[in-house]
Protein backbone atom coordinates (compact mmCIF):
# COMPACT_ATOMS: atom_id res chain seq x y z
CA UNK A 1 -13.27 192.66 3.23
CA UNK A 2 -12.52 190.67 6.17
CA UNK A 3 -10.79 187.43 6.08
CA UNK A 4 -12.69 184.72 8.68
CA UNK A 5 -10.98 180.93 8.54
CA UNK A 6 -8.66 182.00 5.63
CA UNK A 7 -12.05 183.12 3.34
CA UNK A 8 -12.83 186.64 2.44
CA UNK A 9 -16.26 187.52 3.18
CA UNK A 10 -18.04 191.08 2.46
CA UNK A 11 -18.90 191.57 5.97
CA UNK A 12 -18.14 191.34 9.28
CA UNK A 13 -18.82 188.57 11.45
CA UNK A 14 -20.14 188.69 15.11
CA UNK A 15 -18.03 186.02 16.77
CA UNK A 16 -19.59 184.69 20.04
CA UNK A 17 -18.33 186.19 23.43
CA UNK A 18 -16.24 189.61 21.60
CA UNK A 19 -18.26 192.42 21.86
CA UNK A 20 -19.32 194.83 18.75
CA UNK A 21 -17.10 197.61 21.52
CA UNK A 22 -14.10 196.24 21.31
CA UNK A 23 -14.39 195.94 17.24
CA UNK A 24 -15.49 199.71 17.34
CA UNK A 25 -18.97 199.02 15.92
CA UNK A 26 -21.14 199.53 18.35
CA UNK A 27 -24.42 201.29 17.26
CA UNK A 28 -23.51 205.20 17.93
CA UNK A 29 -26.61 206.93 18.48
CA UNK A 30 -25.51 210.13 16.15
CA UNK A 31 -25.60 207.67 12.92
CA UNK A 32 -28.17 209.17 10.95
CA UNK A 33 -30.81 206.25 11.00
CA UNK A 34 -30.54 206.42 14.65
CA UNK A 35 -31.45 210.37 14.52
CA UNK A 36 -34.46 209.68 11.85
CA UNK A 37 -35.63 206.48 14.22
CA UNK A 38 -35.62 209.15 17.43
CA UNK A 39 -37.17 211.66 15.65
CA UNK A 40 -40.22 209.35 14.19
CA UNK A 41 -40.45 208.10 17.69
CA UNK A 42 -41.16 211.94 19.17
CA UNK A 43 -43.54 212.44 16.73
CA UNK A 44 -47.34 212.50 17.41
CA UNK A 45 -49.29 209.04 16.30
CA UNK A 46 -52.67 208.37 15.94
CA UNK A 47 -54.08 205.64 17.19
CA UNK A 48 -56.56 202.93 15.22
CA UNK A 49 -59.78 204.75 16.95
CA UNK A 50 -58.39 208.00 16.23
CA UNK A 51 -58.03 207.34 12.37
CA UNK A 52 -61.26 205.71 11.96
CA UNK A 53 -62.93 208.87 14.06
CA UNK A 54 -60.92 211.67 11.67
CA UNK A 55 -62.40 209.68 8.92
CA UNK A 56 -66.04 209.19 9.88
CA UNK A 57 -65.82 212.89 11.09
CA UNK A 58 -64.19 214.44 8.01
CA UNK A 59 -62.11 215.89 9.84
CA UNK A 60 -58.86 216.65 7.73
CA UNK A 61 -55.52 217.50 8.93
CA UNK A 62 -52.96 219.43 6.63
CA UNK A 63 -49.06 219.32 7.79
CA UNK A 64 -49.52 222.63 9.79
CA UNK A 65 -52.05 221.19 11.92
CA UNK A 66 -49.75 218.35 12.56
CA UNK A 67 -47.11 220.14 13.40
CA UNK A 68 -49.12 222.72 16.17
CA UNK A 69 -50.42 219.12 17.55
CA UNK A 70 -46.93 218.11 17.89
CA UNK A 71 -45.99 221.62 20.02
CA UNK A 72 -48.71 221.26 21.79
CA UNK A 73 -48.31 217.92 22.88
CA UNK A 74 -44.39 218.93 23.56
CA UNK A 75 -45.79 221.73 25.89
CA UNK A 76 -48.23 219.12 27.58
CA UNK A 77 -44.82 216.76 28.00
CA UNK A 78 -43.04 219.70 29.46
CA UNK A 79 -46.00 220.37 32.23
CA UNK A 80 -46.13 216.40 33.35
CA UNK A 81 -49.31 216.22 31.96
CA UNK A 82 -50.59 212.84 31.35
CA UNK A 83 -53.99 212.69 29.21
CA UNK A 84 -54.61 215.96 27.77
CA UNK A 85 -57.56 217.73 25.79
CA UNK A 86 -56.19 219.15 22.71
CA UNK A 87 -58.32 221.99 20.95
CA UNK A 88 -57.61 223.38 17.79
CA UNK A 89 -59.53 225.60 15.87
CA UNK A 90 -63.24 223.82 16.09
CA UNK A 91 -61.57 220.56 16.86
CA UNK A 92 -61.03 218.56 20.16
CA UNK A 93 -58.05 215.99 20.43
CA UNK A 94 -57.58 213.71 23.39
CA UNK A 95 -54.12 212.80 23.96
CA UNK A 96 -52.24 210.36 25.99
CA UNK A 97 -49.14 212.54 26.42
CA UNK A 98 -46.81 209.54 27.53
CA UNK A 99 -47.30 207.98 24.28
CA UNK A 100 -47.52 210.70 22.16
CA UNK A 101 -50.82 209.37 20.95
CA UNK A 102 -53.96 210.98 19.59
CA UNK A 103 -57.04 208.78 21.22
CA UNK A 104 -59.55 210.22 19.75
CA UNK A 105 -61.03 213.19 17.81
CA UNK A 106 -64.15 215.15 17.68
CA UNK A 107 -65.63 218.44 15.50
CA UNK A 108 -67.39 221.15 18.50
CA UNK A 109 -69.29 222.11 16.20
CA UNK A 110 -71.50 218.78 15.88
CA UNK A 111 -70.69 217.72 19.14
CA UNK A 112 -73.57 216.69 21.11
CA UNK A 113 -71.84 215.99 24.33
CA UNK A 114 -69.36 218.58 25.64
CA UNK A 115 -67.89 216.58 28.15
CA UNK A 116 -64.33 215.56 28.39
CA UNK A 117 -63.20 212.99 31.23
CA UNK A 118 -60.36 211.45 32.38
CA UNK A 119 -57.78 214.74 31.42
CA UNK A 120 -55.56 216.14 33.70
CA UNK A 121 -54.77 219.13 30.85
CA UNK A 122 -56.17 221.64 28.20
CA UNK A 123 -53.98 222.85 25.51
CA UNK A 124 -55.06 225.15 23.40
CA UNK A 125 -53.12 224.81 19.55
């Protein structure tokens, strides 16, 4: 425990103008929350439109389809590429690469418009 004003309290205090540094507790990046909060934040989302699309669409998505999303949005990264068409197996993803965020989704098979716009990329997962 530390002792602040001659009371022993189960934490320690910030006290205004000392820096965490100089107490050695700064946030270190290698603490493992830090390494699970980096490693959520690299991982592909889906945004609202998306989720109500995969729903409406049936199209389901088991962990090994998440995961060759995720590598191919990586590879996308890698290339620069901005907003990127995404096709896996009969389905089309659009991707804003930046944000590592699935726009939207769409079965080929019952696809009545085969037009994408607005990509600068094809990946093929």
């Amino acid at each position: 425990m530390v002792e602040m004003n001659g009371i022993n309290v189960p934490f320690v205090p910030i006290e205004p103008g000392k820096e965490l540094q100089n107490k050695g507790l700064a946030s270190n990046p290698s603490t493992p929350f830090q390494s699970v909060f980096q490693e959520e934040l690299e991982k592909v989302k889906f945004s609202n439109h998306a989720l109500k699309r995969l729903e409406n669409r049936n199209i389901n998505l088991s962990d090994v389809d998440l995961e060759k999303i995720q590598n191919a949005v990586e590879k996308a990264e890698l290339k620069g590429a901005r907003d990127s068409l995404v096709m896996m197996k009969d389905t089309a993803f659009i991707v804003n690469i930046p944000n590592k965020t699935v726009v939207t989704a769409m079965p080929l098979n019952n696809s009545e418009e085969n037009i994408f716009t607005n990509i600068d990329s094809v990946v093929f997962a």
